[in-house]
PDB file of N, CA and C in Angstrom:
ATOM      1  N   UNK A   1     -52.830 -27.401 -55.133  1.00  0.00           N
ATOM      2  CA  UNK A   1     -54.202 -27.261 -55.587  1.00  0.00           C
ATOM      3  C   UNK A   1     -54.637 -28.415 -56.463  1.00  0.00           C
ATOM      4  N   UNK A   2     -53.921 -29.578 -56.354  1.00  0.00           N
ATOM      5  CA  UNK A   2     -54.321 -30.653 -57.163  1.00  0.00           C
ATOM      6  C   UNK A   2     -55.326 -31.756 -56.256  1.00  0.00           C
ATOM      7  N   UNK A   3     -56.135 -31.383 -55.076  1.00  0.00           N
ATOM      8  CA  UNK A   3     -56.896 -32.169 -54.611  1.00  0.00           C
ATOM      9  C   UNK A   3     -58.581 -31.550 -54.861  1.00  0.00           C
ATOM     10  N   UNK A   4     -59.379 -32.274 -55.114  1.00  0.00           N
ATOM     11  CA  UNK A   4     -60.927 -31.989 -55.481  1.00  0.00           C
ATOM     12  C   UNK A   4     -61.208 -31.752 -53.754  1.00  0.00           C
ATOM     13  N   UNK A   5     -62.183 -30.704 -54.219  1.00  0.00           N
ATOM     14  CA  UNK A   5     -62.943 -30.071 -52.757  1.00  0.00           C
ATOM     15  C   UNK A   5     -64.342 -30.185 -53.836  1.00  0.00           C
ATOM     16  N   UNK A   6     -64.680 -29.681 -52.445  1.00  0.00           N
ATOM     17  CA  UNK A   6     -67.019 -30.166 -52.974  1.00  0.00           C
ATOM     18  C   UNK A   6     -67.411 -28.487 -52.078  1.00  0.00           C
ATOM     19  N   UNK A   7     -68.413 -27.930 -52.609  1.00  0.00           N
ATOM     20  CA  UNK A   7     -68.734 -27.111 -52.501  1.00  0.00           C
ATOM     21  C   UNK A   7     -70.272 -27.016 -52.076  1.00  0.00           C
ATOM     22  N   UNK A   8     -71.343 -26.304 -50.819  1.00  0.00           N
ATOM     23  CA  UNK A   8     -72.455 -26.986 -50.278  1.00  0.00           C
ATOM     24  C   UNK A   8     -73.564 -26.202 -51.749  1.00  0.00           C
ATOM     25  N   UNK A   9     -72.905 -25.082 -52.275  1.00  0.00           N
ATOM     26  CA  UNK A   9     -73.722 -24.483 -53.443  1.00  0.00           C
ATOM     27  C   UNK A   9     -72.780 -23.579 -54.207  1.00  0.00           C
ATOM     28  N   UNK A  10     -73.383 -22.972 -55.225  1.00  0.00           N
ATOM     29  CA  UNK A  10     -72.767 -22.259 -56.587  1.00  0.00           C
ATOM     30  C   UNK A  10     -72.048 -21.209 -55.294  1.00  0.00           C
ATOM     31  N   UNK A  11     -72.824 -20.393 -54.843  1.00  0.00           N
ATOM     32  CA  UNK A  11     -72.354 -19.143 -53.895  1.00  0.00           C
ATOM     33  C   UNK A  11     -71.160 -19.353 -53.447  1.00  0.00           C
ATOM     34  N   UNK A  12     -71.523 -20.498 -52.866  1.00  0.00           N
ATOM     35  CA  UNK A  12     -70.005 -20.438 -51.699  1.00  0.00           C
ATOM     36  C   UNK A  12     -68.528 -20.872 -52.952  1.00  0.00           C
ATOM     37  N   UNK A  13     -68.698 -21.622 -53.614  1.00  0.00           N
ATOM     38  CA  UNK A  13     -67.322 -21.677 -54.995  1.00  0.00           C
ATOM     39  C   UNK A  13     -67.723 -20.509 -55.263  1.00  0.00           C
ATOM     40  N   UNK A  14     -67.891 -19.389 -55.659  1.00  0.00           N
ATOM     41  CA  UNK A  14     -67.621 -17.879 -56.363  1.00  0.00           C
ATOM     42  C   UNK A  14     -66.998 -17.326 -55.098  1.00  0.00           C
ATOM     43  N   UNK A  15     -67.749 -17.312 -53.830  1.00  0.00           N
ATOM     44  CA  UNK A  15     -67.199 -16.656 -52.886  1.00  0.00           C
ATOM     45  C   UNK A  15     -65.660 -16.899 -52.392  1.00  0.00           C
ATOM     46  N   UNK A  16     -65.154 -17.946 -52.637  1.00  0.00           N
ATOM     47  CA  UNK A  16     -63.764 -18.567 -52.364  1.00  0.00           C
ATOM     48  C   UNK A  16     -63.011 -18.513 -53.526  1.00  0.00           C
ATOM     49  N   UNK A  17     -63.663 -18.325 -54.764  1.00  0.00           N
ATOM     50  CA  UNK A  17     -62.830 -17.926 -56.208  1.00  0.00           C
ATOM     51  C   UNK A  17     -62.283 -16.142 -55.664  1.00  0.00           C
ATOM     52  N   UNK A  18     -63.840 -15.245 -55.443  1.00  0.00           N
ATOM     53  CA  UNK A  18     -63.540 -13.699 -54.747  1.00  0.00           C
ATOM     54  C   UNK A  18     -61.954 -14.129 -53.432  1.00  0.00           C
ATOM     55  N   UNK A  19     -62.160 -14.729 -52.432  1.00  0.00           N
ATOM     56  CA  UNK A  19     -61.578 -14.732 -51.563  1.00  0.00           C
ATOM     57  C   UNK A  19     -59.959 -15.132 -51.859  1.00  0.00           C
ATOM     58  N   UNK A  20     -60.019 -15.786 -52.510  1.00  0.00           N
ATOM     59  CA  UNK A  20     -58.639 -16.198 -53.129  1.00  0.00           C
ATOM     60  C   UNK A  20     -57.637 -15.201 -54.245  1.00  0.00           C
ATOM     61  N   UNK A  21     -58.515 -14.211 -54.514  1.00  0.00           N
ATOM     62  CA  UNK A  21     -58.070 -13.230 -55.605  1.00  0.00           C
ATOM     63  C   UNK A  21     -57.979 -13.354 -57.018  1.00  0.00           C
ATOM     64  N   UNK A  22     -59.209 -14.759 -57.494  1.00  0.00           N
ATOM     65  CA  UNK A  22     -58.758 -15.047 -58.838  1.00  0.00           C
ATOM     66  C   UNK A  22     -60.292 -14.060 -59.493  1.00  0.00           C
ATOM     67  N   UNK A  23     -60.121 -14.142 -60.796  1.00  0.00           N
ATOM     68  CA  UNK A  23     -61.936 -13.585 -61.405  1.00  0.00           C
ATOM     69  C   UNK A  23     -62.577 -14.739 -61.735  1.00  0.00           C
ATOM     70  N   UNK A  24     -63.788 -15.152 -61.453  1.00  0.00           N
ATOM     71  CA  UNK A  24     -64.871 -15.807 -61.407  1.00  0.00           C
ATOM     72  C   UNK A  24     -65.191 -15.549 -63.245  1.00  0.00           C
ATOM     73  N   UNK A  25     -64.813 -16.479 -63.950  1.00  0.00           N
ATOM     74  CA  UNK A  25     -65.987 -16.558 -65.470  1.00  0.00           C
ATOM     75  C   UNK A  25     -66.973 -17.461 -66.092  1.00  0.00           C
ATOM     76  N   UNK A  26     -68.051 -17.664 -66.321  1.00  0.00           N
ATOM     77  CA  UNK A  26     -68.693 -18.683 -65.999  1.00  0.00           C
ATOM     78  C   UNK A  26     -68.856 -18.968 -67.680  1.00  0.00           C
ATOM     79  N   UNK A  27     -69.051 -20.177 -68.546  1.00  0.00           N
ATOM     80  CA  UNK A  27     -68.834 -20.400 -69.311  1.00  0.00           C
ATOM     81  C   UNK A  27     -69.905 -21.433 -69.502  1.00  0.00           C
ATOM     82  N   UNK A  28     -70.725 -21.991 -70.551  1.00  0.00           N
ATOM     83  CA  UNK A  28     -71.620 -23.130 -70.661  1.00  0.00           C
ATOM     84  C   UNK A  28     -70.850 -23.353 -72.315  1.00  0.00           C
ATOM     85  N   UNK A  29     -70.536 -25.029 -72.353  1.00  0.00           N
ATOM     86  CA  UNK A  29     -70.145 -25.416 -73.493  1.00  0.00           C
ATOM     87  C   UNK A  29     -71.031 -26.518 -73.968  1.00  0.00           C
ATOM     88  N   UNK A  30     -71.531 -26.333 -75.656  1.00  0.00           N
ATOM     89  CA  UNK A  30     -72.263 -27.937 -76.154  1.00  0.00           C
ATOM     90  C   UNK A  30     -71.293 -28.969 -76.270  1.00  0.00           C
ATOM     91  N   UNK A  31     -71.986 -29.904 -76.132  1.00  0.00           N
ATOM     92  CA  UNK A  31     -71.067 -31.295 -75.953  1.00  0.00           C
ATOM     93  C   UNK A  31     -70.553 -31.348 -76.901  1.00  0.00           C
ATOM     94  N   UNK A  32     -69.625 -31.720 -77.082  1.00  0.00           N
ATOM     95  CA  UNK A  32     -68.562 -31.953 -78.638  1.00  0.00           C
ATOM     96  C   UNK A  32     -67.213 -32.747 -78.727  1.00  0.00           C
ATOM     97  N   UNK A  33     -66.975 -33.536 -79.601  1.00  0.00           N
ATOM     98  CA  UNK A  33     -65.692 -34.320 -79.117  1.00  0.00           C
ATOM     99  C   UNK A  33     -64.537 -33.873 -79.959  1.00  0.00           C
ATOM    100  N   UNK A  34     -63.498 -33.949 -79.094  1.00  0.00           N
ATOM    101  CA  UNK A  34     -62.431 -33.298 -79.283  1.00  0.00           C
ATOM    102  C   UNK A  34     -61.302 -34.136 -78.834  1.00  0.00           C
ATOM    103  N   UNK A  35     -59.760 -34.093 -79.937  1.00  0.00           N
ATOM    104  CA  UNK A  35     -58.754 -35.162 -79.675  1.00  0.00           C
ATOM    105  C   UNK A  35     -58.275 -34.355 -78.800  1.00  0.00           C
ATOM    106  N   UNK A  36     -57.269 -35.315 -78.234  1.00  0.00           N
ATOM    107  CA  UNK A  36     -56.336 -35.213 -76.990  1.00  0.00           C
ATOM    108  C   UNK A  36     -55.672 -33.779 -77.368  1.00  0.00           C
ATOM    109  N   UNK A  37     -55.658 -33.100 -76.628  1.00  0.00           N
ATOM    110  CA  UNK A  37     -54.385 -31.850 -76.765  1.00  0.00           C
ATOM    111  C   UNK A  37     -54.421 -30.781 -75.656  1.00  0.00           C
ATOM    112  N   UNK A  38     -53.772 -30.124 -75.180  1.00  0.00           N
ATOM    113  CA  UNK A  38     -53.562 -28.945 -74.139  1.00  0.00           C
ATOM    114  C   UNK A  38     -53.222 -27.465 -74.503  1.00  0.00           C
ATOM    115  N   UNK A  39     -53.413 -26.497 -73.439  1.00  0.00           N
ATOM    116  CA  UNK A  39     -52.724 -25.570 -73.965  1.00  0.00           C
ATOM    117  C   UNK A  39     -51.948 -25.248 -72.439  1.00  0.00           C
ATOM    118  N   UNK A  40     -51.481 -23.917 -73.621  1.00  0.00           N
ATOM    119  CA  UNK A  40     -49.978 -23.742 -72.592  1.00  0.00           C
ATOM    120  C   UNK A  40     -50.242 -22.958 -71.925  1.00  0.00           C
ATOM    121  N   UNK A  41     -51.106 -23.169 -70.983  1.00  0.00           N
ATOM    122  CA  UNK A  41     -50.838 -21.742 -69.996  1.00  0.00           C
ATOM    123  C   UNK A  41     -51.795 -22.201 -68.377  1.00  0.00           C
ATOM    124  N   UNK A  42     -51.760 -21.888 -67.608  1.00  0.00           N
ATOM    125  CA  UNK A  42     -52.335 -22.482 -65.882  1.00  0.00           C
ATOM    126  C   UNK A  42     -53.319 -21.971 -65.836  1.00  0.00           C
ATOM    127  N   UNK A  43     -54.457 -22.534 -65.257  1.00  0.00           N
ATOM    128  CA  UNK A  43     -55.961 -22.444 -64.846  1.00  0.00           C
ATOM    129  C   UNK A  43     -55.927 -22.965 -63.598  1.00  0.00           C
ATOM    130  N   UNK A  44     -57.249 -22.705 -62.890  1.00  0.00           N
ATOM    131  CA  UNK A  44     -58.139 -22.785 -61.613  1.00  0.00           C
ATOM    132  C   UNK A  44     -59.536 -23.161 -62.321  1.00  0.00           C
ATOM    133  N   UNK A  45     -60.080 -24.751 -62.242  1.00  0.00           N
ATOM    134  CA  UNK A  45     -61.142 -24.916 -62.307  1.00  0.00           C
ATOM    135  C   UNK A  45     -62.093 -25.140 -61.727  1.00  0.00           C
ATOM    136  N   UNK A  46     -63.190 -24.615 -61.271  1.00  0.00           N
ATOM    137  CA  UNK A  46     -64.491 -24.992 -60.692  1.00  0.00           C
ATOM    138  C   UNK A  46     -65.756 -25.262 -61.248  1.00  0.00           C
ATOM    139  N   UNK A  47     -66.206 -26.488 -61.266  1.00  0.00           N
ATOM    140  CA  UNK A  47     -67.437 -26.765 -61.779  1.00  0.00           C
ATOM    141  C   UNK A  47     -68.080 -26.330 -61.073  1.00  0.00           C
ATOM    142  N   UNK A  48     -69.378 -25.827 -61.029  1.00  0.00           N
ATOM    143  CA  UNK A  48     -70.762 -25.064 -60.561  1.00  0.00           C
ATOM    144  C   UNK A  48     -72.132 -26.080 -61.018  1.00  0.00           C
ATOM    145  N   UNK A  49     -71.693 -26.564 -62.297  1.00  0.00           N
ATOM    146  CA  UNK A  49     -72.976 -27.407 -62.699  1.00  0.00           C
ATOM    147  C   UNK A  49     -72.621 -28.423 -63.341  1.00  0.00           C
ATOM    148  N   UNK A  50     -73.480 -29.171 -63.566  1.00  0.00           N
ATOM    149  CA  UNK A  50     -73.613 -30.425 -64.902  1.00  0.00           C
ATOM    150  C   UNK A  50     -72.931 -31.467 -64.460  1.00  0.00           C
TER     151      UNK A  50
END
């Protein structure tokens, strides 16, 4: 799952998040800068906007 796919709209990425068995959460963040660091645990990301 480390290759970028493109999506033709928002629908169809939720519908393949549903299809895949993960939960869909949609999140809007203000811009803000932040140092280098990670956390410990695995994600599935899909941008929808911006």
């Amino acid at each position: 799952m480390n290759d970028i796919q493109y999506f033709e709209d928002e629908a169809q990425a939720y519908a393949e998040i549903e299809a895949l068995g993960y939960h869909a959460l949609a999140l809007d963040f203000a811009k803000e800068e932040s140092p280098f660091h990670w956390h410990d645990f695995d994600s599935v990301l899909y941008i929808t906007g911006g």
